[in-house]
C-alpha atoms as a PDB file:
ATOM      1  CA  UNK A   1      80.065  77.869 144.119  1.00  0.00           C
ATOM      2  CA  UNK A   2      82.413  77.963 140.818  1.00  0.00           C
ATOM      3  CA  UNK A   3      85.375  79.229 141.525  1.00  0.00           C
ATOM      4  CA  UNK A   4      85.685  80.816 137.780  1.00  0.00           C
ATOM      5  CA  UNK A   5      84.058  84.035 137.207  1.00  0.00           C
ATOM      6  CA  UNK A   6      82.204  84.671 133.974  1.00  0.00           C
ATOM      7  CA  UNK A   7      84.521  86.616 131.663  1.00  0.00           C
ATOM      8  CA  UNK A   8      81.493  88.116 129.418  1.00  0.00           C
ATOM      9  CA  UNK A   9      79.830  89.381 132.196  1.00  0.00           C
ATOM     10  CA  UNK A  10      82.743  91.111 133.476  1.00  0.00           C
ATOM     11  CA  UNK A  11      83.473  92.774 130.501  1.00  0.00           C
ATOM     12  CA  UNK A  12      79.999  93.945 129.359  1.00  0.00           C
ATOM     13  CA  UNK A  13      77.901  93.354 132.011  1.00  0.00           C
ATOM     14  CA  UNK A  14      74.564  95.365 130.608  1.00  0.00           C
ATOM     15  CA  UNK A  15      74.929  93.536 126.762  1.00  0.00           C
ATOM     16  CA  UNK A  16      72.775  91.240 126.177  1.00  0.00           C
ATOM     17  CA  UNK A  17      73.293  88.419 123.736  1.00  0.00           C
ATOM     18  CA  UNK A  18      70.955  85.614 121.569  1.00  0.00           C
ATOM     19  CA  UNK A  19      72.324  82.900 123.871  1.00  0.00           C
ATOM     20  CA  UNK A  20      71.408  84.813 126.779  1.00  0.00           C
ATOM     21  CA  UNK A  21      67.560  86.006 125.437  1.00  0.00           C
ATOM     22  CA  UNK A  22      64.693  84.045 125.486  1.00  0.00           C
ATOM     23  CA  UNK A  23      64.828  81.350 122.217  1.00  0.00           C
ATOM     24  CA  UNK A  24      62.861  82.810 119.367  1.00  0.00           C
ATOM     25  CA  UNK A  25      59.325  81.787 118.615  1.00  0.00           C
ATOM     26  CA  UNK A  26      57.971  81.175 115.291  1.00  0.00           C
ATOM     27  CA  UNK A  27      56.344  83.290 113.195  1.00  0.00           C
ATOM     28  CA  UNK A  28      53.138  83.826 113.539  1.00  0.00           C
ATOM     29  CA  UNK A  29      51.232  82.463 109.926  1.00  0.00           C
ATOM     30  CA  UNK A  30      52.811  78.812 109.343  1.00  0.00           C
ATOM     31  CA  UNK A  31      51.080  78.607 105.924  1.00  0.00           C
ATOM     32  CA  UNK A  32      54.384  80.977 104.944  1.00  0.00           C
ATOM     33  CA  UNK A  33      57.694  79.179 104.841  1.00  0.00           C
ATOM     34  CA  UNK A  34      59.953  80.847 107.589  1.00  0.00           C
ATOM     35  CA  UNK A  35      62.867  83.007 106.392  1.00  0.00           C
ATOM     36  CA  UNK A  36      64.017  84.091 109.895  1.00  0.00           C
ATOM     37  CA  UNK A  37      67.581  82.712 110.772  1.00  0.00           C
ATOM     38  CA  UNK A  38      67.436  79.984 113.483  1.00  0.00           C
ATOM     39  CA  UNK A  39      69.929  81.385 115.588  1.00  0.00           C
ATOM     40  CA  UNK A  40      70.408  85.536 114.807  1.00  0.00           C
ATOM     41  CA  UNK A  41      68.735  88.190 115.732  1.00  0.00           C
ATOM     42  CA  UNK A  42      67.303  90.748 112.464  1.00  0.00           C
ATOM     43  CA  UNK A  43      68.594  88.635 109.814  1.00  0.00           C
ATOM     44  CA  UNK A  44      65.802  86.876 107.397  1.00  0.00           C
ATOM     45  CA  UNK A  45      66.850  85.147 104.245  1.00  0.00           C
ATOM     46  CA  UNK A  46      66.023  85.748 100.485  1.00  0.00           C
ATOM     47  CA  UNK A  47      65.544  83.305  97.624  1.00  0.00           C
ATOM     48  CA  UNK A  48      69.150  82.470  95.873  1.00  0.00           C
ATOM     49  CA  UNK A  49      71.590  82.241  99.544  1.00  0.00           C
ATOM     50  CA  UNK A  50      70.976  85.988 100.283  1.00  0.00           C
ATOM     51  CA  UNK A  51      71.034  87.288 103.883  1.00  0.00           C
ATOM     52  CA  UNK A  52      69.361  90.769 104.441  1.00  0.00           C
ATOM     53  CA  UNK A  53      68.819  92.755 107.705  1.00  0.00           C
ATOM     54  CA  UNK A  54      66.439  95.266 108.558  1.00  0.00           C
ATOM     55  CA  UNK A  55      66.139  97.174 112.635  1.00  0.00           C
ATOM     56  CA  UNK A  56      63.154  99.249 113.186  1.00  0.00           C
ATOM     57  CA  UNK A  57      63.456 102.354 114.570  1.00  0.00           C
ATOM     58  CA  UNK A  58      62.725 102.397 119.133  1.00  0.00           C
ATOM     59  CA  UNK A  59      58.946 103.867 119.158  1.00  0.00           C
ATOM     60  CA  UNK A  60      58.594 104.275 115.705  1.00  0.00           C
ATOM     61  CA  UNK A  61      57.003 101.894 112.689  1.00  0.00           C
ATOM     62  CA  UNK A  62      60.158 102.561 110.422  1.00  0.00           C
ATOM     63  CA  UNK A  63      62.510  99.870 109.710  1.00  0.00           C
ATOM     64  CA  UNK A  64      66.330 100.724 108.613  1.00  0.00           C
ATOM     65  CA  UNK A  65      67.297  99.204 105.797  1.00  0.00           C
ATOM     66  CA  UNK A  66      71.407  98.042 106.519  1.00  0.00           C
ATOM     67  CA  UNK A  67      71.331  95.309 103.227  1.00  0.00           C
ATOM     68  CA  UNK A  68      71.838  92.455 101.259  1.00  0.00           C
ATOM     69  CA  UNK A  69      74.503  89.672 102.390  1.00  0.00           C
ATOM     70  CA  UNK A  70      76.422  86.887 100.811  1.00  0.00           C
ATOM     71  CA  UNK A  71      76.182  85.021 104.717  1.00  0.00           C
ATOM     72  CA  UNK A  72      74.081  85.426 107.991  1.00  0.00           C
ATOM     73  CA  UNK A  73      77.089  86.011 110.159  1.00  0.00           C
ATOM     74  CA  UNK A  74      77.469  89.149 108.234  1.00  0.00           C
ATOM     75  CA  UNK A  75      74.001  90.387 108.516  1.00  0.00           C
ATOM     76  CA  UNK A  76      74.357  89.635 112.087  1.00  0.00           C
ATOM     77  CA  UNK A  77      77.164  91.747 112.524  1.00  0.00           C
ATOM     78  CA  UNK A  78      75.179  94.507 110.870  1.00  0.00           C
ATOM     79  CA  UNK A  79      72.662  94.490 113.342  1.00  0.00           C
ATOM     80  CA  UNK A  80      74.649  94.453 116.236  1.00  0.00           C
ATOM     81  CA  UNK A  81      76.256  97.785 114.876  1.00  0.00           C
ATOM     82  CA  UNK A  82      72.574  99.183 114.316  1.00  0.00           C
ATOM     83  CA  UNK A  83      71.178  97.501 118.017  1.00  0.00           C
ATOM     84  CA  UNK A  84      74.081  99.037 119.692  1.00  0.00           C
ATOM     85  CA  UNK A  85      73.713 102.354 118.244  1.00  0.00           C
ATOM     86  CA  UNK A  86      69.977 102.756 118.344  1.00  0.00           C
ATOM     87  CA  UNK A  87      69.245 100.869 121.547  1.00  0.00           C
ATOM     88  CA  UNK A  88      72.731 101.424 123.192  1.00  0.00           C
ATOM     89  CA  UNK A  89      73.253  99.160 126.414  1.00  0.00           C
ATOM     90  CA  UNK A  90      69.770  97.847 125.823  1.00  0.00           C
ATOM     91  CA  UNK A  91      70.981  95.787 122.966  1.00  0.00           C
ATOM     92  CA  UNK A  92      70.134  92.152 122.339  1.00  0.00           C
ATOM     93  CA  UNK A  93      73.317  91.349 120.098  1.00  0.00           C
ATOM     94  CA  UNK A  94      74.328  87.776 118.070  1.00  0.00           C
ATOM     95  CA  UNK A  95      77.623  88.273 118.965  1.00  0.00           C
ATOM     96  CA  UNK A  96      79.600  88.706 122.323  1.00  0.00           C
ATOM     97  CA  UNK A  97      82.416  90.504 121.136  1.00  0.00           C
ATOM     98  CA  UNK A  98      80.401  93.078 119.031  1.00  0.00           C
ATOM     99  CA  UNK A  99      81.021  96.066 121.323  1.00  0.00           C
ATOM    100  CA  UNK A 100      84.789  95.972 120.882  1.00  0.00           C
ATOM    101  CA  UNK A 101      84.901  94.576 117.277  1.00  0.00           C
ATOM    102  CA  UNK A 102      82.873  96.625 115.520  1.00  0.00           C
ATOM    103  CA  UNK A 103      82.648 100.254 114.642  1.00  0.00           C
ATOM    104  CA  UNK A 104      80.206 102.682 116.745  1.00  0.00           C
ATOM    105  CA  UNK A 105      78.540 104.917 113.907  1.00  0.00           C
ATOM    106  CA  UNK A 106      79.168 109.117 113.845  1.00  0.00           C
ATOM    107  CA  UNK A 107      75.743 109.719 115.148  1.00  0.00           C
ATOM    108  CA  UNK A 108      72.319 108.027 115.024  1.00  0.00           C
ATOM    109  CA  UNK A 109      71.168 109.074 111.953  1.00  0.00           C
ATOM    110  CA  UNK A 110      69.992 106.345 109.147  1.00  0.00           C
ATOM    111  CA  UNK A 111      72.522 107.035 107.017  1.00  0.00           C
ATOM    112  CA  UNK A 112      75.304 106.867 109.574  1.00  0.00           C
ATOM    113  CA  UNK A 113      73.992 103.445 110.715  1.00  0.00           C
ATOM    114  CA  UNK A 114      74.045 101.572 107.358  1.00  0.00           C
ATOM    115  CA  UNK A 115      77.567 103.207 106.294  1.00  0.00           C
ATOM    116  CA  UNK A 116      78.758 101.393 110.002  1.00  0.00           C
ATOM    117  CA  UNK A 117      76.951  98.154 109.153  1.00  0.00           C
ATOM    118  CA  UNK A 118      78.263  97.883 105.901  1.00  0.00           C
ATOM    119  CA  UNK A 119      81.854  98.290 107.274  1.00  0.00           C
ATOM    120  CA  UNK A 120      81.059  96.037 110.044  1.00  0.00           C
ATOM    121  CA  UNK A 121      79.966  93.478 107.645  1.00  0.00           C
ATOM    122  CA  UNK A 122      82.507  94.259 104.952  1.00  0.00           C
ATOM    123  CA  UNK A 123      85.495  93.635 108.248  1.00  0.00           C
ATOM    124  CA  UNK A 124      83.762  90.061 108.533  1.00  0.00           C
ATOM    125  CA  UNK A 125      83.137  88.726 105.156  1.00  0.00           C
ATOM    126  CA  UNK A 126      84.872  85.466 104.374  1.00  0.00           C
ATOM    127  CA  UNK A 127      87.658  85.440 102.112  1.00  0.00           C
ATOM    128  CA  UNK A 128      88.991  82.453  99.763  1.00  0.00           C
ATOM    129  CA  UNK A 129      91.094  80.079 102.196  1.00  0.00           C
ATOM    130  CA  UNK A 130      94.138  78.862 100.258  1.00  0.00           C
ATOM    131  CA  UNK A 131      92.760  75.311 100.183  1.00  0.00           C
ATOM    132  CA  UNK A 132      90.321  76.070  98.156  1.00  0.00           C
ATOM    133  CA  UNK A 133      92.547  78.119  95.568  1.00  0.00           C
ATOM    134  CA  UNK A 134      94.552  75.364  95.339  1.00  0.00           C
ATOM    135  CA  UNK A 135      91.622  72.703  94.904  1.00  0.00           C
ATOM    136  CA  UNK A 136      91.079  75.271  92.213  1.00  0.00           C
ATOM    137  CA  UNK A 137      94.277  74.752  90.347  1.00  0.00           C
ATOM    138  CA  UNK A 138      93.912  70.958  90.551  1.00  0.00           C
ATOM    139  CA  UNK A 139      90.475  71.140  89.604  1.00  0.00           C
ATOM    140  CA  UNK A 140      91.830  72.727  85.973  1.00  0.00           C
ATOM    141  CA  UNK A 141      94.127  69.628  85.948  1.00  0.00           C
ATOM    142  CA  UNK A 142      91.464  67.698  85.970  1.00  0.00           C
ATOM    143  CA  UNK A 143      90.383  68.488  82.590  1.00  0.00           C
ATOM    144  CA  UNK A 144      93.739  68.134  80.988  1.00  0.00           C
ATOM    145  CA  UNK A 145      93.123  64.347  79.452  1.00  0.00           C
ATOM    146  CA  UNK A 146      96.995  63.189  80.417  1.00  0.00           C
ATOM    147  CA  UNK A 147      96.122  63.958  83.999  1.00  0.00           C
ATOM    148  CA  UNK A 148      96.205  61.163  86.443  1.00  0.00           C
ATOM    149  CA  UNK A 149      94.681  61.267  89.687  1.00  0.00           C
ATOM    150  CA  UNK A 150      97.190  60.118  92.095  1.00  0.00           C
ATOM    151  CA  UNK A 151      98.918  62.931  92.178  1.00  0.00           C
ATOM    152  CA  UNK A 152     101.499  63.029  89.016  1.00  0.00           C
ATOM    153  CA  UNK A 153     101.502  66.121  88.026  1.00  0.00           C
ATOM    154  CA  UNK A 154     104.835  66.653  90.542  1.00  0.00           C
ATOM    155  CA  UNK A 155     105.979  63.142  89.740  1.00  0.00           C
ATOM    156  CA  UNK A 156     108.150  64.465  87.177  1.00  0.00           C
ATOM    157  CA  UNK A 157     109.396  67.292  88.988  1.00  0.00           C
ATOM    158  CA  UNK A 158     110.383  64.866  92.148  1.00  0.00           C
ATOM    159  CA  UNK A 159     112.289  62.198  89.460  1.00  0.00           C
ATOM    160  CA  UNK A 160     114.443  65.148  88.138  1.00  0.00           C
ATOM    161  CA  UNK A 161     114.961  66.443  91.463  1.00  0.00           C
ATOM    162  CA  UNK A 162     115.995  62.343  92.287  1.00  0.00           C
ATOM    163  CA  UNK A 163     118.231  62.099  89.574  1.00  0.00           C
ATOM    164  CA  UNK A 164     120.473  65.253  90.909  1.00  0.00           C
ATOM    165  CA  UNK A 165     121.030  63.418  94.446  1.00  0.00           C
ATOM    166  CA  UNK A 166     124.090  61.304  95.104  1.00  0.00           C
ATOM    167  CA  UNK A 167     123.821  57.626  95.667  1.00  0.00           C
ATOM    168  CA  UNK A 168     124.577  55.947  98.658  1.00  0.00           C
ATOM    169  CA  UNK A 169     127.733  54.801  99.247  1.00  0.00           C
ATOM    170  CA  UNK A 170     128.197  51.141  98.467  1.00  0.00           C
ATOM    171  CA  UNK A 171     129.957  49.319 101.728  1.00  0.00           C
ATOM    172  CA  UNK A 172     134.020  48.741 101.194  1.00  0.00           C
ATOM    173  CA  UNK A 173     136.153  46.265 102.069  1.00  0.00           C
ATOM    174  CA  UNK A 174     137.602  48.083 105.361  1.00  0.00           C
ATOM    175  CA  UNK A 175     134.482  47.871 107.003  1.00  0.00           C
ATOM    176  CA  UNK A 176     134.749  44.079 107.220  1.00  0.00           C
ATOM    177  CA  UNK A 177     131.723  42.767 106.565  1.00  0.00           C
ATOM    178  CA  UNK A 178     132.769  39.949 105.068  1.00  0.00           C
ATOM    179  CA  UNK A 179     131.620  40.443 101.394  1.00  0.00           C
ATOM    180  CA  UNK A 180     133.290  41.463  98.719  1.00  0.00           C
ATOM    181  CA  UNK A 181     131.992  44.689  97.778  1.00  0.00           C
ATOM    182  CA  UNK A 182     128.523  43.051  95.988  1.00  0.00           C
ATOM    183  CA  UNK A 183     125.340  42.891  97.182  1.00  0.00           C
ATOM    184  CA  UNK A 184     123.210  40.161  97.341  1.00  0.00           C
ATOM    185  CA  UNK A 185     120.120  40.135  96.194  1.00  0.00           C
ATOM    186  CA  UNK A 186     118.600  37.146  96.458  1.00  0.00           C
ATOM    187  CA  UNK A 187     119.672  33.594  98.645  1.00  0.00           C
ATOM    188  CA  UNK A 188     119.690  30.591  97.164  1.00  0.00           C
ATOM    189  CA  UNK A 189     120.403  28.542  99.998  1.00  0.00           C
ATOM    190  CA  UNK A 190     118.287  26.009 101.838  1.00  0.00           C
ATOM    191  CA  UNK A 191     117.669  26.032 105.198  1.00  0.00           C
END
């Protein structure tokens, strides 16, 4: 009945994704605290922010190691690198665009997976916006005691750049509106 096909399925119809799995269940001892992420797949997190990824090995107990991370997004991406090349079209991925975004390792050895992951992660991390570079330089004005918080440090440079601008004309006399070249301020007349 809807009339708009599914774009994700057309493109990678065997891919499977979080949203598309079964929701996670807990871990199983709930005197631990949980340090599984909520939402991805193979991503766990470590005291102090840290993000770290592990993918065992299909029908074996070894786990490969693909590392530390400063966010979960890019320990996700990690793992979809690892899933896709270890479990190929039998991967459960965190993202949808994985397949085309991120690098396919040289072969399926362990140390050809982590080099891809850390690439994959490296291509996501999250670089300084220029907001915050320039909250940064404001912040530094801050602790100048002649700042002022409403925004003067370009007062000064907008009064020079005032001061260089031409007045506006006053009206003349040819334009006939009736005064004679003064303005009035103020009317002292009662009405």
């Amino acid at each position: 009945m809807n009339s708009f096909p599914n774009a994700a399925s057309d493109e990678n119809p065997a891919y499977r994704t979080v949203s598309s799995a079964p929701p996670k269940r807990r871990a199983g001892r709930t005197k631990f605290r949980e340090t599984r992420h909520p939402i991805f797949k193979g991503v766990r997190q470590r005291n102090a922010d840290r993000w770290v990824c592990e993918v065992r090995e299909p029908n074996k107990k070894s786990r490969i190691w693909l590392g530390t991370f400063p966010t979960a997004e890019m320990a996700a991406r990690a793992h979809d690198v690892a899933a896709i090349a270890l479990r190929g079209r039998d991967a459960c991925l965190n993202f949808a665009d994985s397949p085309e975004l991120l690098p396919t390792p040289a072969s399926s050895s362990r140390t050809d997976i982590q080099r891809a992951a850390v690439a994959a992660a490296e291509a996501f991390r999250p670089g300084k916006p220029e907001a915050e570079s320039s909250a940064a330089v404001e912040a530094v004005g801050m602790e100048d005691p002649f700042y002022m918080d409403i925004g003067m440090q370009d007062y000064y440079l907008d009064m020079a750049e005032g001061m260089l601008i031409d007045p506006p004309p006053l009206p003349s006399e040819e334009e006939g509106d009736g005064s004679d070249g003064e303005v009035s301020l103020w009317n002292y007349s009662t009405v």
